[in-house]
Every structure is written in C-alpha cells, then in structure tokens.
C-alpha atoms as a PDB file:
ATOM      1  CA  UNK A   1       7.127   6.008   9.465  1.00  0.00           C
ATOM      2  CA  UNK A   2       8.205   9.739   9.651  1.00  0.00           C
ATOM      3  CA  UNK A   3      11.496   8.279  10.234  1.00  0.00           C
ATOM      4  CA  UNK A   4      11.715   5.851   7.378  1.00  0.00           C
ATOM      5  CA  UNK A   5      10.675   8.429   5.326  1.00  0.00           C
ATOM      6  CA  UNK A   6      13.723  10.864   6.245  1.00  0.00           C
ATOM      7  CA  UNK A   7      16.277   8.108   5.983  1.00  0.00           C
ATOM      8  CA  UNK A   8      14.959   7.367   2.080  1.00  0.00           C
ATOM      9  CA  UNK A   9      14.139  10.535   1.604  1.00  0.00           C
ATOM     10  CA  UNK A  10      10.892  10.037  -0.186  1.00  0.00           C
ATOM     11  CA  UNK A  11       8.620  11.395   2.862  1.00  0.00           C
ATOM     12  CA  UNK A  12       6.193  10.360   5.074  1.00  0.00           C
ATOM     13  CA  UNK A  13       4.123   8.307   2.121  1.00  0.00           C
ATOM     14  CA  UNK A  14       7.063   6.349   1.438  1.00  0.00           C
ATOM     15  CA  UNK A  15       8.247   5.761   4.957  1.00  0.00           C
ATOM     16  CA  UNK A  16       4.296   4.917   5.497  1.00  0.00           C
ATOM     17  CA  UNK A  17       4.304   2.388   1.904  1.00  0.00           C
ATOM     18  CA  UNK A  18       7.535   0.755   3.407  1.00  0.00           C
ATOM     19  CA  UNK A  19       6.485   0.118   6.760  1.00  0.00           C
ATOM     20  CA  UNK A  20       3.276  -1.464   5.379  1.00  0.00           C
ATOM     21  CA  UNK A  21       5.589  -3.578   2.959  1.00  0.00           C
ATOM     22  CA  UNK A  22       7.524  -4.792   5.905  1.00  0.00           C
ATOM     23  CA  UNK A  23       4.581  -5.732   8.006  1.00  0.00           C
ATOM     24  CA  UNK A  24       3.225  -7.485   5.255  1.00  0.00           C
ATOM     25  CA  UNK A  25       6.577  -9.611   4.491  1.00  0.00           C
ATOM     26  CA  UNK A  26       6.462 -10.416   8.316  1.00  0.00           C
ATOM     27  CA  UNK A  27       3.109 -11.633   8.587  1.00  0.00           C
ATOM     28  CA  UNK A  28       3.615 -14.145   5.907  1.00  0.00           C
ATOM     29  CA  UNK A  29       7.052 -14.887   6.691  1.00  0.00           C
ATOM     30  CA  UNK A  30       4.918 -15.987  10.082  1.00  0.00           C
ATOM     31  CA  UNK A  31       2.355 -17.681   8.685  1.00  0.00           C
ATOM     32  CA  UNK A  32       4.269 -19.531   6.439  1.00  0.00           C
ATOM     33  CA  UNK A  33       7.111 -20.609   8.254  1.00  0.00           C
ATOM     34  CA  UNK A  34       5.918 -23.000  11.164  1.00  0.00           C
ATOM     35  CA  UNK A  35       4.867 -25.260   7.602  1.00  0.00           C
ATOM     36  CA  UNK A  36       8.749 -26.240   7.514  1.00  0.00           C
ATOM     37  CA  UNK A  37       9.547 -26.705  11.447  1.00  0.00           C
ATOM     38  CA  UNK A  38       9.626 -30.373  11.250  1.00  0.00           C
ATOM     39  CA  UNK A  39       7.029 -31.902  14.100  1.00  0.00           C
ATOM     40  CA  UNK A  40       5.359 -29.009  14.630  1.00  0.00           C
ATOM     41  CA  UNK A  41       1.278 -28.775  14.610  1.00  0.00           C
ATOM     42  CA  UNK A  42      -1.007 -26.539  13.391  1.00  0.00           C
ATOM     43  CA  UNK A  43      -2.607 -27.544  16.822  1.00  0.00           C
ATOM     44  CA  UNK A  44      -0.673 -24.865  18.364  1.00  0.00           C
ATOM     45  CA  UNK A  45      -3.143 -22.229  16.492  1.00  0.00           C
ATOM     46  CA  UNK A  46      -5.775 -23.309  18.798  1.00  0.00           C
ATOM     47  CA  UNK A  47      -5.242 -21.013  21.406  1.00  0.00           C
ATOM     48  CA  UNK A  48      -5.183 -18.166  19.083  1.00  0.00           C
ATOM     49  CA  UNK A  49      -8.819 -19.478  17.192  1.00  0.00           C
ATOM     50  CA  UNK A  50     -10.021 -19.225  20.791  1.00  0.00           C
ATOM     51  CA  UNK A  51      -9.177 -16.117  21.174  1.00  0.00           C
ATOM     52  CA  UNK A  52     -10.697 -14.770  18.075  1.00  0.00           C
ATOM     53  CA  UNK A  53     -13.801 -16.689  18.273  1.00  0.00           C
ATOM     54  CA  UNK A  54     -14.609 -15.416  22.065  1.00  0.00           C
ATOM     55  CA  UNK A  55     -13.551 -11.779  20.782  1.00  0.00           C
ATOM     56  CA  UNK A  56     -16.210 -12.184  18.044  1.00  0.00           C
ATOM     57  CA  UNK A  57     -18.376 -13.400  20.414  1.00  0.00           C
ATOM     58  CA  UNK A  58     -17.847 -10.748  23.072  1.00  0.00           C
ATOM     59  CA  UNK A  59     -18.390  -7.851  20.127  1.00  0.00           C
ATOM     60  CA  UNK A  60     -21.420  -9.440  18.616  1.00  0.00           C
ATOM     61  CA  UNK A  61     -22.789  -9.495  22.416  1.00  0.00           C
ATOM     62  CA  UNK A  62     -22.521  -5.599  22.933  1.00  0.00           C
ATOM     63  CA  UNK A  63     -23.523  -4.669  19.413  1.00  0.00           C
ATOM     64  CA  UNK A  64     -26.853  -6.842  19.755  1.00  0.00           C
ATOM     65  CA  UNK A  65     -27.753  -6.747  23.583  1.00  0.00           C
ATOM     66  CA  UNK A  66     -25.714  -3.438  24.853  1.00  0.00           C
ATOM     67  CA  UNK A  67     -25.294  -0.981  22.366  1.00  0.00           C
ATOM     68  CA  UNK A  68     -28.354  -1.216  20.105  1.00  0.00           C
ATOM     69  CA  UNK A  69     -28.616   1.156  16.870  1.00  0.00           C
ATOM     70  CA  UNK A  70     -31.419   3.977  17.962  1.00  0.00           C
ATOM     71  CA  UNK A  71     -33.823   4.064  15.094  1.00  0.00           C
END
C-alpha cells in the first residue's frame, strides 16, 4: 500500500483505497467468471462450502464449549 501510494503520489490512503479497489475487481472478476467457462459446474464450490461450514463449526465449538464469556 505504502508503495502504491508513492508511485501515485497521493499517500498511504490512496495506495490503501487502490489496493482495496483492486481486490475488490479481483474477487468478482473470480466469482463471476467460471459462469462463462463452458462445462464447468458450480459443483466445484463444494469443497470450498465444506470448508467454510466445518470452520463455522469449529469456531462456534470453542466460543460455546471452550472459551465461555465470564459473567
């Protein structure tokens, strides 16, 4: 970011605001794009929904069970 911001010149907040902006374009240029790959399924998100749902699983597990609130 520091160095975005030297190369336009505008500083760290718009080296930070363009390095968002590109992150942003990426992620829906990736989300978007396997919709125009002829034959290819959204089955291949599986994996990844796996992943997510056992990660959700595995945090609601210590918030509830290991690391109660103190009250």
């Amino acid at each position: 970011m520091v160095l975005l911001g030297e190369a336009l010149r505008s500083g760290i907040g718009g080296g930070a605001a363009l390095y968002t902006a590109l992150v942003q374009v990426g992620s829906t240029v990736g989300i978007l794009s396997p919709l125009v790959v002829p034959g290819y399924s959204p089955s291949a998100f599986l994996i990844a929904m796996a992943f997510c749902a056992v990660t959700g699983a595995l945090l609601l597990v210590d918030r509830v069970f290991i690391h109660r609130p103190v009250r």
